[in-house]
PDB file of N, CA and C in Angstrom:
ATOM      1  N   UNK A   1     128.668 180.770  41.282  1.00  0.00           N
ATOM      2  CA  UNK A   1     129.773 181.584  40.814  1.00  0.00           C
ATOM      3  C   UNK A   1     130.598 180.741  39.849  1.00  0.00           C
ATOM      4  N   UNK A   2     131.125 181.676  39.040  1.00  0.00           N
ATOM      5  CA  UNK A   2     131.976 180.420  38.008  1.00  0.00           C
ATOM      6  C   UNK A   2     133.088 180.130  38.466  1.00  0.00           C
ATOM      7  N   UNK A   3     133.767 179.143  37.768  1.00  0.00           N
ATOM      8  CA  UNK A   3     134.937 178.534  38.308  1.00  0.00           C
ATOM      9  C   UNK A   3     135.999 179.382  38.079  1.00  0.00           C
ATOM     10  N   UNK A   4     135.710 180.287  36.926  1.00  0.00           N
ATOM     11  CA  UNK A   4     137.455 181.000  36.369  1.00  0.00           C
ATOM     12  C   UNK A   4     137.408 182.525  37.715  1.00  0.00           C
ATOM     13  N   UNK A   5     135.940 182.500  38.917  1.00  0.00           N
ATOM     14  CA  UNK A   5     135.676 184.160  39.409  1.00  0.00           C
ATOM     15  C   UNK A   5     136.511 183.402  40.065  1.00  0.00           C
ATOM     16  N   UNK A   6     136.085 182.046  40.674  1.00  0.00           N
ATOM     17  CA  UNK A   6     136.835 181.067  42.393  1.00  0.00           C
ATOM     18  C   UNK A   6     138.181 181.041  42.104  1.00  0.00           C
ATOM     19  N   UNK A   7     138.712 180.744  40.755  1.00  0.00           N
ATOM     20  CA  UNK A   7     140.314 180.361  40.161  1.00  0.00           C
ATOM     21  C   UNK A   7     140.755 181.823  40.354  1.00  0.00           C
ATOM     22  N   UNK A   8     140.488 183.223  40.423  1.00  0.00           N
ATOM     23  CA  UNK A   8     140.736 184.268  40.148  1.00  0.00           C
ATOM     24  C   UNK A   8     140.736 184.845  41.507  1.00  0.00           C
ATOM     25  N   UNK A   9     139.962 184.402  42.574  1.00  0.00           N
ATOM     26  CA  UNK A   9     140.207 185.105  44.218  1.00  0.00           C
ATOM     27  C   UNK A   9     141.357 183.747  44.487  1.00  0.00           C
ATOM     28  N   UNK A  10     141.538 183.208  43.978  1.00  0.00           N
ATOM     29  CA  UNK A  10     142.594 182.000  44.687  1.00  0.00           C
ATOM     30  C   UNK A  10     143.984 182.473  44.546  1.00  0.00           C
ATOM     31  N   UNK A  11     143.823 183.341  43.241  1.00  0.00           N
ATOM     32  CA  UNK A  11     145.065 183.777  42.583  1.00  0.00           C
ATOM     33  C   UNK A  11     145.218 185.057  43.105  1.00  0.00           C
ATOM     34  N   UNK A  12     144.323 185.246  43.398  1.00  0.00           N
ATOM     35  CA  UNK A  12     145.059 187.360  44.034  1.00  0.00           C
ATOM     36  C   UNK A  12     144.974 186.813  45.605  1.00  0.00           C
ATOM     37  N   UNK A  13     144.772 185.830  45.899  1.00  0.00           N
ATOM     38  CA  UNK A  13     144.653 185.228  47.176  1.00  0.00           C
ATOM     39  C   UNK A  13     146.360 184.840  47.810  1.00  0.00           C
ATOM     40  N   UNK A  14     146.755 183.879  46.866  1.00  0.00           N
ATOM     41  CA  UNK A  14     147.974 183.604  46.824  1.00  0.00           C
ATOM     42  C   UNK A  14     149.294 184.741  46.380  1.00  0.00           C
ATOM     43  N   UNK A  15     148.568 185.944  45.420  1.00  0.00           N
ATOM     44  CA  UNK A  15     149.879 186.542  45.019  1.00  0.00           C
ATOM     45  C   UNK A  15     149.989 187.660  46.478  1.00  0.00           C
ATOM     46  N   UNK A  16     148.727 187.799  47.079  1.00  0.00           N
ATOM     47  CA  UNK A  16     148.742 188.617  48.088  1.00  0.00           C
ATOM     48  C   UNK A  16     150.090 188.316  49.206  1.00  0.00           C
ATOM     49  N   UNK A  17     149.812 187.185  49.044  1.00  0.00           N
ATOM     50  CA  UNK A  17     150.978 186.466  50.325  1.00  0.00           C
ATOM     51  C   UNK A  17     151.942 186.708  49.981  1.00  0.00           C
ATOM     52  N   UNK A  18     152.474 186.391  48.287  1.00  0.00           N
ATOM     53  CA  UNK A  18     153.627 186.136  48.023  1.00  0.00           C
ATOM     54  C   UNK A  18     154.328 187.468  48.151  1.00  0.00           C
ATOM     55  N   UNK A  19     153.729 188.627  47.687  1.00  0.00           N
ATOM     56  CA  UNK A  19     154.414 189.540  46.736  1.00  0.00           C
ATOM     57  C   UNK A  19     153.890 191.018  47.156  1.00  0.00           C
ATOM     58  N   UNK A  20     152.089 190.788  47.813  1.00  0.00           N
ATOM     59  CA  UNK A  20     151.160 191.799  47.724  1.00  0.00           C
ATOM     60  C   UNK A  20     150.470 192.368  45.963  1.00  0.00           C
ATOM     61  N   UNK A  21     149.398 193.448  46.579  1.00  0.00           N
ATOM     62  CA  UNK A  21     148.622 193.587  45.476  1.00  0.00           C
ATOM     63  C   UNK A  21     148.568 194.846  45.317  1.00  0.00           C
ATOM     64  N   UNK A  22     148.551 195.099  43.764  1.00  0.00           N
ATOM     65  CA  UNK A  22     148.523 196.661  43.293  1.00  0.00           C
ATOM     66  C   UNK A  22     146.860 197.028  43.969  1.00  0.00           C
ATOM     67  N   UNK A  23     146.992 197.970  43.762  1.00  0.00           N
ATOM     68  CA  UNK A  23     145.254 198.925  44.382  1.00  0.00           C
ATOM     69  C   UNK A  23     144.166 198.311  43.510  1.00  0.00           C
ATOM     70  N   UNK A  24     144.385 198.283  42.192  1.00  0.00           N
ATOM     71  CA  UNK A  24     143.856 197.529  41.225  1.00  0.00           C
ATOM     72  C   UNK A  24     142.708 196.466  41.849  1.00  0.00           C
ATOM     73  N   UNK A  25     144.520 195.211  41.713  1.00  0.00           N
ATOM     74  CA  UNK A  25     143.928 193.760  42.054  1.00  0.00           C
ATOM     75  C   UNK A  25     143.270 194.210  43.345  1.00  0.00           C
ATOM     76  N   UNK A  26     144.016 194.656  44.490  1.00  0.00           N
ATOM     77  CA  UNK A  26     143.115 194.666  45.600  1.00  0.00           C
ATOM     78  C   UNK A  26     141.358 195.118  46.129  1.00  0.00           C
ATOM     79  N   UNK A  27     141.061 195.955  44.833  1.00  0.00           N
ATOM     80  CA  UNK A  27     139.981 196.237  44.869  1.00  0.00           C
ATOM     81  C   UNK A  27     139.340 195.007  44.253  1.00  0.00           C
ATOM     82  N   UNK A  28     139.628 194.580  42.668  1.00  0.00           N
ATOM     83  CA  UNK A  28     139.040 193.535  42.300  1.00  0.00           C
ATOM     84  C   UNK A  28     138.638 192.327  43.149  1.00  0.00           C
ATOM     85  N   UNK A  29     139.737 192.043  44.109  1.00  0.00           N
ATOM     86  CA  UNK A  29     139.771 190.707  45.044  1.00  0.00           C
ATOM     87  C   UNK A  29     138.135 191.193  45.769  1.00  0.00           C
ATOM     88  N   UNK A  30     138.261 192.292  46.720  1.00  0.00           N
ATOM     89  CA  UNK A  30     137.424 193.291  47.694  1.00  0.00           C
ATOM     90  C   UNK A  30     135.787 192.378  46.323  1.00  0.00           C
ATOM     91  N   UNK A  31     135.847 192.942  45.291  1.00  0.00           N
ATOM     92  CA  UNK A  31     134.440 193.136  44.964  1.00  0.00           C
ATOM     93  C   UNK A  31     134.318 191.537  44.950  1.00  0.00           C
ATOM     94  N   UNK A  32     135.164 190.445  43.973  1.00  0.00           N
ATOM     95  CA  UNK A  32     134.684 189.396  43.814  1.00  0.00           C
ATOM     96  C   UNK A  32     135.051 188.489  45.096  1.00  0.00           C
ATOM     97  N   UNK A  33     135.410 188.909  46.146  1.00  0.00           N
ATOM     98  CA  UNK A  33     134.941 187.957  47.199  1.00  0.00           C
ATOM     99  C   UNK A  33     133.653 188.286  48.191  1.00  0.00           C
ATOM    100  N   UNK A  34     133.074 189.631  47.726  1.00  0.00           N
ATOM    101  CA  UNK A  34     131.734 190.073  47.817  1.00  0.00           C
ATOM    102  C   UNK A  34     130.625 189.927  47.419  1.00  0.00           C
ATOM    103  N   UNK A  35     131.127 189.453  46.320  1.00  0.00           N
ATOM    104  CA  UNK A  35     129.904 188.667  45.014  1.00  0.00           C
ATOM    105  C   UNK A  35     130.105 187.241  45.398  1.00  0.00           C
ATOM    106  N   UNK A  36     130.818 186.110  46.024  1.00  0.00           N
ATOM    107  CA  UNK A  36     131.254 185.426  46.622  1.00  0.00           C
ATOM    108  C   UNK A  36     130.491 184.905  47.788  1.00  0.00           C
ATOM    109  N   UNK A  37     130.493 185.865  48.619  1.00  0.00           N
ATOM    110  CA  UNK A  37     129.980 185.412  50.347  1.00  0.00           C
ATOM    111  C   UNK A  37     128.697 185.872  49.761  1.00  0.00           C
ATOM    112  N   UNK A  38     128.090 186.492  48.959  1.00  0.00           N
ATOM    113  CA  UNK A  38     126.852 187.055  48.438  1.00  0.00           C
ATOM    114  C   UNK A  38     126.282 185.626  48.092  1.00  0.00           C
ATOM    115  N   UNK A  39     126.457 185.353  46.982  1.00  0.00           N
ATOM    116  CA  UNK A  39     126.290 184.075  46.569  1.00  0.00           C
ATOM    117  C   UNK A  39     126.172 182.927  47.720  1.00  0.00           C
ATOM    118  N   UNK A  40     126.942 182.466  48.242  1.00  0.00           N
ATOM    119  CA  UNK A  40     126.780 182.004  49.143  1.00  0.00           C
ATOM    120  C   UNK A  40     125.689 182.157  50.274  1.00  0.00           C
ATOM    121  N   UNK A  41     125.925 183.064  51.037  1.00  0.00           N
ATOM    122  CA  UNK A  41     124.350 183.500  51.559  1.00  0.00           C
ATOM    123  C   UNK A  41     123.128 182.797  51.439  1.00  0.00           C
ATOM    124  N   UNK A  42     123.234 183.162  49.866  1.00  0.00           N
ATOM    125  CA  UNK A  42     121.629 183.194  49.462  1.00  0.00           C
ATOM    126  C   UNK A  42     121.646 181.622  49.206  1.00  0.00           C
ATOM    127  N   UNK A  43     122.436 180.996  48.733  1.00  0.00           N
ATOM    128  CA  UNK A  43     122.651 179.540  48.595  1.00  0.00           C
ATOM    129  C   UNK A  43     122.189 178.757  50.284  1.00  0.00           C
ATOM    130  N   UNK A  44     123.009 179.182  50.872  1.00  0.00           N
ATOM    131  CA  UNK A  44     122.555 179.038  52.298  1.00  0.00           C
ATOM    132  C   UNK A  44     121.272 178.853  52.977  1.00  0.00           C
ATOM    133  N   UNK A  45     121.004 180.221  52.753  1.00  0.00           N
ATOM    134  CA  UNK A  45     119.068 180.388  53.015  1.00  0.00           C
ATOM    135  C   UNK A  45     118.705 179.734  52.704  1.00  0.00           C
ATOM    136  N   UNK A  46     118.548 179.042  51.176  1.00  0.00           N
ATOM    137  CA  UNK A  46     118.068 178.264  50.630  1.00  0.00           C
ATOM    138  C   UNK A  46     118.006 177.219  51.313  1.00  0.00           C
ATOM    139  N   UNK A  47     119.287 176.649  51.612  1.00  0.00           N
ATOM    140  CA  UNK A  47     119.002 175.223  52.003  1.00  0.00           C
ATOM    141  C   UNK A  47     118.715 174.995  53.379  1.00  0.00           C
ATOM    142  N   UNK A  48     118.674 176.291  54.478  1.00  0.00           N
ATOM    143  CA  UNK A  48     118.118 176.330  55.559  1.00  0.00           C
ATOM    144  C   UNK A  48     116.270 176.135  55.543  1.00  0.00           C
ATOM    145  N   UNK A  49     116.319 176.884  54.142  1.00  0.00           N
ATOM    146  CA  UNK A  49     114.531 177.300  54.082  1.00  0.00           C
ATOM    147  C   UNK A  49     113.815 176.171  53.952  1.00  0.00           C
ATOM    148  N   UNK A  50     114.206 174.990  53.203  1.00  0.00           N
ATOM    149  CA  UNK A  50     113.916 173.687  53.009  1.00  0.00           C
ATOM    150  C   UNK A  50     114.468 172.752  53.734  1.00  0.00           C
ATOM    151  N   UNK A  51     115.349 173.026  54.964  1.00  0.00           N
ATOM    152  CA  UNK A  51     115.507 171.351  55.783  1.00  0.00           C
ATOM    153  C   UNK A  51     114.318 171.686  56.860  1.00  0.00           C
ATOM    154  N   UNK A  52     113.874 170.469  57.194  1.00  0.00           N
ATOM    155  CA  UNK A  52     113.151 170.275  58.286  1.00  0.00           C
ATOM    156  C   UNK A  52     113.709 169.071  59.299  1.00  0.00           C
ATOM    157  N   UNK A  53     113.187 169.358  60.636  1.00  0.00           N
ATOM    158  CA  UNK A  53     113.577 169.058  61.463  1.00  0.00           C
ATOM    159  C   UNK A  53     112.909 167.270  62.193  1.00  0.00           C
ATOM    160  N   UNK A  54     112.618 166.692  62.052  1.00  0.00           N
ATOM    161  CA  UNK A  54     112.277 164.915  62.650  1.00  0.00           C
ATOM    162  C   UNK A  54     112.769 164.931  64.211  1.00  0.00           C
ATOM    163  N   UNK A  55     111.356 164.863  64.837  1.00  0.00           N
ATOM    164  CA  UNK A  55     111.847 164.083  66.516  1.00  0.00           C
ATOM    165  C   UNK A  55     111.537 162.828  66.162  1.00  0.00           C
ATOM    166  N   UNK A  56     111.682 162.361  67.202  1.00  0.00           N
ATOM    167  CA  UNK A  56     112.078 160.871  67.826  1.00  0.00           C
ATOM    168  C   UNK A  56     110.428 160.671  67.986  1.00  0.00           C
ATOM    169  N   UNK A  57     109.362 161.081  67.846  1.00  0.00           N
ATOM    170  CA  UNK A  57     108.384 160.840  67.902  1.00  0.00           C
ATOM    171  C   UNK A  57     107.510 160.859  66.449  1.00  0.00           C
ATOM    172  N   UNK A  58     108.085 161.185  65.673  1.00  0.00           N
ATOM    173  CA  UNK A  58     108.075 161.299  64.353  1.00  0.00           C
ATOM    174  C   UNK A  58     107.247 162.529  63.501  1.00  0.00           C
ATOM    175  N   UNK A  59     107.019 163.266  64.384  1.00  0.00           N
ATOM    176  CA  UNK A  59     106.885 164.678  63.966  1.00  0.00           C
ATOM    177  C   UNK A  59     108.074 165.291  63.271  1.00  0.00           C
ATOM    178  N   UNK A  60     107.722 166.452  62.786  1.00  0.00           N
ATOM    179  CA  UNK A  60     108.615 167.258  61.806  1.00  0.00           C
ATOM    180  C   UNK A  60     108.174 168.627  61.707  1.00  0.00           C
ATOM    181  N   UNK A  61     108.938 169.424  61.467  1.00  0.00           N
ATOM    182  CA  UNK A  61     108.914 170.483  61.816  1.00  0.00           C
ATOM    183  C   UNK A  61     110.127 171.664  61.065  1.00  0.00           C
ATOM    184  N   UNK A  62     109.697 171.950  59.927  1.00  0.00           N
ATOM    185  CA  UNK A  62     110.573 172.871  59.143  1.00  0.00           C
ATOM    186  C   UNK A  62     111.139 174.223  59.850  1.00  0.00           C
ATOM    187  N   UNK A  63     112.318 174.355  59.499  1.00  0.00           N
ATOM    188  CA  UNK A  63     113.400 175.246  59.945  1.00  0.00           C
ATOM    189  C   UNK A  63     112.501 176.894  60.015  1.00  0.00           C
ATOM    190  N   UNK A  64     112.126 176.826  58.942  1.00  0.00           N
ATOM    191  CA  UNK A  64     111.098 178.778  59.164  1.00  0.00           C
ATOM    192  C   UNK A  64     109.660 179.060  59.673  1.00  0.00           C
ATOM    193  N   UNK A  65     109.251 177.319  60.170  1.00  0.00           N
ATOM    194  CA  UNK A  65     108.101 177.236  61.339  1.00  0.00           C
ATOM    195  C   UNK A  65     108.625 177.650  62.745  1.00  0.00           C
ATOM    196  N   UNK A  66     109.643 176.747  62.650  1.00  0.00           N
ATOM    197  CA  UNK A  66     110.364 177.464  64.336  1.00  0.00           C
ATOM    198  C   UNK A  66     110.835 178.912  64.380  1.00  0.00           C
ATOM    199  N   UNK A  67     111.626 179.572  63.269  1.00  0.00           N
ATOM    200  CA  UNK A  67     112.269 180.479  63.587  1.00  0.00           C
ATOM    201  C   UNK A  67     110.498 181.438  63.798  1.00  0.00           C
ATOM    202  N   UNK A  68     109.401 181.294  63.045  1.00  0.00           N
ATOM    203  CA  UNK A  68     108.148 182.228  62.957  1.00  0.00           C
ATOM    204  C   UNK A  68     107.467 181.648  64.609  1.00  0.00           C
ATOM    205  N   UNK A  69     107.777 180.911  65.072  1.00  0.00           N
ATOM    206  CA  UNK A  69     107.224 180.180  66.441  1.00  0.00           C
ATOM    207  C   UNK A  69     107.758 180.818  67.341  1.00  0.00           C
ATOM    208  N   UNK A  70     109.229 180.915  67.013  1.00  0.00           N
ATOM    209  CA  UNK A  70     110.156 181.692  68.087  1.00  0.00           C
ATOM    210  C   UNK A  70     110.133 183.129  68.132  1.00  0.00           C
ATOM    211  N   UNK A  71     109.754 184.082  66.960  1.00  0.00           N
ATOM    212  CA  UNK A  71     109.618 185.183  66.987  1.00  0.00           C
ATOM    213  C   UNK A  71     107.632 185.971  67.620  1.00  0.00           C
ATOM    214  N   UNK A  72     107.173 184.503  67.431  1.00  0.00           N
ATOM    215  CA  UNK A  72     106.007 184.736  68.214  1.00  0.00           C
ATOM    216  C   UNK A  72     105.589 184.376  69.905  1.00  0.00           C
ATOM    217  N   UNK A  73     106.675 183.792  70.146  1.00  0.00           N
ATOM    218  CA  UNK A  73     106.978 183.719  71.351  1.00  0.00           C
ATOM    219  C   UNK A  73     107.756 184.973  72.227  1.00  0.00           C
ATOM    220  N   UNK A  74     108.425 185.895  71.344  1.00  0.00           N
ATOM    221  CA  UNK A  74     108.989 187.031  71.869  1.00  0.00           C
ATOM    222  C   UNK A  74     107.873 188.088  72.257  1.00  0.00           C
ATOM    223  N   UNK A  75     106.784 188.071  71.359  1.00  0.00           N
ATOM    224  CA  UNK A  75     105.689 189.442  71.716  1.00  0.00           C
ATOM    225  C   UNK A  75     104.804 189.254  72.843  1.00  0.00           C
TER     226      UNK A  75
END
């Protein structure tokens, strides 16, 4: 996300407190802190999808082997 969307929920963030927000801003805030946790998310996944896991025995074992291990353990 760019820096002027983050500078721009900081600012309807803060005038909210101060003053409150026309219907306007308040919708704007609503969409770009949606596009926001969106972003994020998927940033997330990401870096869940690629850590893997090291025992003490020196095996390893990536994060979406277990979660597919664990969902085959349910059936």
């Amino acid at each position: 996300m760019e820096k002027e969307k983050i500078a721009r929920i900081n600012e309807l963030a803060k005038k909210s407190k101060e003053t409150g927000l026309t219907e306007e801003e308040a919708a704007e805030q609503k969409a770009l802190r949606a596009e926001y946790i969106a972003e994020f998310r998927a940033s997330f996944t990401g870096i869940l999808e690629n850590t893997v896991i090291q025992y003490p025995d020196g095996s390893r074992q990536s994060l979406p082997d277990m979660r597919d291990a664990k969902k085959n353990e349910k059936k």
